[in-house]
Protein backbone atom coordinates (compact mmCIF):
# COMPACT_ATOMS: atom_id res chain seq x y z
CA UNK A 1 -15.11 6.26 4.41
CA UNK A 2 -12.59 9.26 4.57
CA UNK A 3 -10.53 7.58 7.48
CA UNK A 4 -10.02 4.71 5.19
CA UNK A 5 -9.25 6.06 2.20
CA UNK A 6 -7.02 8.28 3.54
CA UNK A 7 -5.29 4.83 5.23
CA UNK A 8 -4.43 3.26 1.79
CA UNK A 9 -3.43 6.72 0.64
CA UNK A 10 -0.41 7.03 3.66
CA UNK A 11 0.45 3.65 2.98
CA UNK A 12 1.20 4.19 -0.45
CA UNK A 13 2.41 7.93 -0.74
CA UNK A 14 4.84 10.26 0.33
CA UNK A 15 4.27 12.11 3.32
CA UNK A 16 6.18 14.46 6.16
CA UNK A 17 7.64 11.73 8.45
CA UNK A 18 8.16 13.06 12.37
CA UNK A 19 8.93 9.84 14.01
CA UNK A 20 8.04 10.19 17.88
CA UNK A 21 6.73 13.06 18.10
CA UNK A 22 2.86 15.28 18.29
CA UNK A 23 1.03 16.43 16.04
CA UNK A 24 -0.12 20.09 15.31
CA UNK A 25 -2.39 20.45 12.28
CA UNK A 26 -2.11 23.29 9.98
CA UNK A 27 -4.18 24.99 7.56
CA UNK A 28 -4.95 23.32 4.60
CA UNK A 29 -3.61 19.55 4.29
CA UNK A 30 -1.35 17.80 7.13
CA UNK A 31 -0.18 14.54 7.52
CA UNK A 32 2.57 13.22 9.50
CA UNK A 33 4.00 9.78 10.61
CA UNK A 34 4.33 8.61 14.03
CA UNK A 35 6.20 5.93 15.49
CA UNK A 36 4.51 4.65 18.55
CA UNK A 37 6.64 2.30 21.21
CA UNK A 38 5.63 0.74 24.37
CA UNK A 39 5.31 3.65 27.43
CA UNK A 40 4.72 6.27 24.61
CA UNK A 41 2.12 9.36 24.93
CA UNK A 42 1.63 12.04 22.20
CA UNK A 43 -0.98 14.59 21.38
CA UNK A 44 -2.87 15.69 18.40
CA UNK A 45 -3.65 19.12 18.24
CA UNK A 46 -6.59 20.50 15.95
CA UNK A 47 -4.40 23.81 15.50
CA UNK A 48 -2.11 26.26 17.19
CA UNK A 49 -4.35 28.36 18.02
CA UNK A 50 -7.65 28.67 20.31
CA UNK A 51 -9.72 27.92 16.98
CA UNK A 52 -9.45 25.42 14.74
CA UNK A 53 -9.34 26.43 11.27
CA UNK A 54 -11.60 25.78 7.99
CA UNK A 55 -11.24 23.58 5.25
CA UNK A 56 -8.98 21.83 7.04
CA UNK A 57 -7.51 17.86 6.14
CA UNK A 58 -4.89 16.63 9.37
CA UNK A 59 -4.11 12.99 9.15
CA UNK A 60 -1.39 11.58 11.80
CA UNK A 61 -0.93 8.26 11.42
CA UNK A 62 0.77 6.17 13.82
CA UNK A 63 2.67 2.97 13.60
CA UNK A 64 2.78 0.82 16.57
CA UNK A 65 6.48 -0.84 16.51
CA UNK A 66 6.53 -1.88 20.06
CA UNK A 67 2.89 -1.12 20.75
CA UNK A 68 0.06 -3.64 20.74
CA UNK A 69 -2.43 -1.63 22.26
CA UNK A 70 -3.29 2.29 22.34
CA UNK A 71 -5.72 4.26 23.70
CA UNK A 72 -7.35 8.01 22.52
CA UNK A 73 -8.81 10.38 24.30
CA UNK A 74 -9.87 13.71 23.17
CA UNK A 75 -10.37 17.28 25.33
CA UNK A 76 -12.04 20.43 24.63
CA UNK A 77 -14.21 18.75 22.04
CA UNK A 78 -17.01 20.83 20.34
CA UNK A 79 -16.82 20.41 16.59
CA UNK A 80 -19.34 21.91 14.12
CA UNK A 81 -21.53 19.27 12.26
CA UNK A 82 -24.67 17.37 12.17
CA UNK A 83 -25.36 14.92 14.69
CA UNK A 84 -24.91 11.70 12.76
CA UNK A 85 -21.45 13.12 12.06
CA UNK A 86 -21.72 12.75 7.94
CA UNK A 87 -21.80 16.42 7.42
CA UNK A 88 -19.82 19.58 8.46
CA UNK A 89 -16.36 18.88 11.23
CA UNK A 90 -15.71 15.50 11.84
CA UNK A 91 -13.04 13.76 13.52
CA UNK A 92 -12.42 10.37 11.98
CA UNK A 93 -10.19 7.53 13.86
CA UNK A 94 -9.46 4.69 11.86
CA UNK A 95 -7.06 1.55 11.04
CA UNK A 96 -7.16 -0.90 7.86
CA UNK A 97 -10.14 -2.57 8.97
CA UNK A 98 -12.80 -0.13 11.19
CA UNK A 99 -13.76 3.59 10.89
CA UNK A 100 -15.31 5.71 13.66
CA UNK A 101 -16.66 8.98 13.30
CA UNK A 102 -16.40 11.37 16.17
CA UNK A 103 -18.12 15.02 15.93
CA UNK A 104 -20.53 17.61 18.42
CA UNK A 105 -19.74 17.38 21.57
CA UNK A 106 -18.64 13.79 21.73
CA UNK A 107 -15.21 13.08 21.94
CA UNK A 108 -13.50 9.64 22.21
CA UNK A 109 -12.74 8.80 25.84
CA UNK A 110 -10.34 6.14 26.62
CA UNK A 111 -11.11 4.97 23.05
CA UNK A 112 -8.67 1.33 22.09
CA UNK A 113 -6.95 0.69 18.79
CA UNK A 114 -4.73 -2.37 18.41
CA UNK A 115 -3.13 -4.23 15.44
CA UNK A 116 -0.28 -2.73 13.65
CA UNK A 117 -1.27 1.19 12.37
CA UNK A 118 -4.15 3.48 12.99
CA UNK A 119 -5.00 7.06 12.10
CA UNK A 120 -6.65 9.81 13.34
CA UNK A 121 -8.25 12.33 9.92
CA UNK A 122 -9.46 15.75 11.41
CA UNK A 123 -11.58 17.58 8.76
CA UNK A 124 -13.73 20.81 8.54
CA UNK A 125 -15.58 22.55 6.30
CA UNK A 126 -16.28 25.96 4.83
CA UNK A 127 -18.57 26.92 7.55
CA UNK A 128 -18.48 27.52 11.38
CA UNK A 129 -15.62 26.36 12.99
CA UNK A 130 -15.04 25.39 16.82
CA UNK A 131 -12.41 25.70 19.57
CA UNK A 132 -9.19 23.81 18.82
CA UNK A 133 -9.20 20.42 20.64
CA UNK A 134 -6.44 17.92 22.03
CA UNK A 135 -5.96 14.33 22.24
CA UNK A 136 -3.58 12.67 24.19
CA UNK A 137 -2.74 9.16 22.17
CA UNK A 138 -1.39 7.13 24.90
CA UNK A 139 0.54 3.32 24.65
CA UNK A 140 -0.86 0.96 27.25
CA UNK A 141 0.75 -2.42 26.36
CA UNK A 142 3.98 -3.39 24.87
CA UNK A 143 5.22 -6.41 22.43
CA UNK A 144 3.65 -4.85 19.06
CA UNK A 145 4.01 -6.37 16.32
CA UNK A 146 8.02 -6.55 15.54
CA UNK A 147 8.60 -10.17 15.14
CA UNK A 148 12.13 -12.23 14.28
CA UNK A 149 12.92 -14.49 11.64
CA UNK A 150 14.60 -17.40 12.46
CA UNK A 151 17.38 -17.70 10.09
CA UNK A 152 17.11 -20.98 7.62
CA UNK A 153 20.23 -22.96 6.23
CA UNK A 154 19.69 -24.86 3.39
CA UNK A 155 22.20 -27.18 2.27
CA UNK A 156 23.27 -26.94 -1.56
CA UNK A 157 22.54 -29.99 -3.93
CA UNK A 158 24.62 -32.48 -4.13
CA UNK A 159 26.81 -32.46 -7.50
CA UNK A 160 27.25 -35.88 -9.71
CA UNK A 161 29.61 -35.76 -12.17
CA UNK A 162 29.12 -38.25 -15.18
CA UNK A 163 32.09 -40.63 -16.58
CA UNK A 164 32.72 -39.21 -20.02
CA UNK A 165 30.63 -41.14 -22.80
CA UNK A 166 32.31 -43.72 -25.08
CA UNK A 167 31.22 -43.95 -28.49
CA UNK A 168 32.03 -46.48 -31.28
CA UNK A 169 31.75 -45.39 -34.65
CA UNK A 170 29.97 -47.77 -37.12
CA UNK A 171 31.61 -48.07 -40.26
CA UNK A 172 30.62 -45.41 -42.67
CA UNK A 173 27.89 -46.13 -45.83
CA UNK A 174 27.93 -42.77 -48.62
CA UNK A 175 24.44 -42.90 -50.46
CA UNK A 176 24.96 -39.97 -53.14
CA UNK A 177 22.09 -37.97 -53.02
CA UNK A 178 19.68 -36.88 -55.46
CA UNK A 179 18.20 -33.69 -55.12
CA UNK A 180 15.09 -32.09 -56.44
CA UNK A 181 13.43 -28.72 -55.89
CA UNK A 182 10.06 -28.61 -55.75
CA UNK A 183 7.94 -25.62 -56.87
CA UNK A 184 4.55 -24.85 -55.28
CA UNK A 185 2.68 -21.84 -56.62
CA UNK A 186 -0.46 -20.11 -54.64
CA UNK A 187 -2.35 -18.29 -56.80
CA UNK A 188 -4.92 -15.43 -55.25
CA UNK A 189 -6.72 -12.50 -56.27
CA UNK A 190 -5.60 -9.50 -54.42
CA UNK A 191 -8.02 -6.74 -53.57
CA UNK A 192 -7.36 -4.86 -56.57
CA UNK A 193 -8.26 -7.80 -58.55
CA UNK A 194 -5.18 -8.69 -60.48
CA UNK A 195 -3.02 -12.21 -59.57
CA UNK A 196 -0.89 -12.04 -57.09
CA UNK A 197 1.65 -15.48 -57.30
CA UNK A 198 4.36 -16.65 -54.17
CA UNK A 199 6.26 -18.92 -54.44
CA UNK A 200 7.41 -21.48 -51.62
CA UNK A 201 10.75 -23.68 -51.94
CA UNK A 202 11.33 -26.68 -50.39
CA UNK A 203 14.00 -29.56 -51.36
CA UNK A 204 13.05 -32.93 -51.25
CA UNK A 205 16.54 -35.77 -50.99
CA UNK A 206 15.58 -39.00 -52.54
């Protein structure tokens, strides 16, 4: 599940961004950012040089703005690993929702991705390593997935404004008051067993 992990990882970190352009993995840890349009081709290159190297992490990850359908093939393909591709160099190609796993001497040919983003995760171990490979990553159909809004108008509310309020007086009555305080006392033993007393006011008008 490396492809994918390393999918919600791009989406939600920051990372070298080469819009249009190949890819050329390093040593170490490389990711870059793609931009992939309708009549685009790019490569991915496993290294510089005739060898790929070890320990190696390359992620490009590509995001189809005028691209609805891509397809990935892969030359001079021999990577070092077991042959259910688990274990050892592996060459993962993935998008939010499927992961493939490409290693030996089987490279994708002519391999589709569609949908908005999809990644290709080259990594290799501590071990043997292999001659450097090349894909070619190549846009076969336009009209990706950049869609328009219509705008929408909404019309304020309508605003009311009220007569002003007319208000009779009725004639005024004085009651005089009586007041009284009332005393409540809460008696409770505290925790270090002598009485603790509050008291609580409230007035009462009569």
């Amino acid at each position: 599940m490396r492809g994918i992990l390393s999918f919600i990882v791009v989406l939600g970190a920051l990372f070298h961004i080469g819009h249009s352009s190949n890819v050329i993995c390093g040593k170490g840890f490389t990711t870059k950012q793609v931009d992939l349009n309708d009549g685009d081709t790019f490569t991915y290159r496993s290294s510089s040089g005739s060898k790929y190297y070890h320990r190696m992490d390359c992620l490009g990850f590509y995001n189809m703005v005028t691209c609805s359908e891509a397809e990935i093939t892969c030359t001079n393909f021999n990577l070092k690993s077991n042959t259910a591709c688990t274990t050892g160099d592996i060459l993962y190609i993935f998008d939010s929702q499927n992961e493939k796993a490409f290693c030996k001497k089987v490279p994708p040919k002519n391999y589709k991705v569609t949908g908005g983003a999809f990644g290709l995760n080259f990594i290799s171990d501590n071990t043997l390593n292999g001659p450097s490979f090349t894909c070619t990553i190549k846009c076969t159909a336009g009209s990706g997935p950049v869609t328009t809004t219509p705008a929408t108008t909404v019309a304020p509310p309508a605003t009311t404004v009220a007569p002003p309020a007319t208000t009779v007086a009725p004639p005024a009555t004085t009651v005089a008051p009586t007041s009284k305080i009332l005393i409540q006392s809460k008696i409770r033993e505290g925790k270090d067993s002598k009485r603790q007393i509050s008291l609580s006011y409230s007035f009462k008008t009569d």
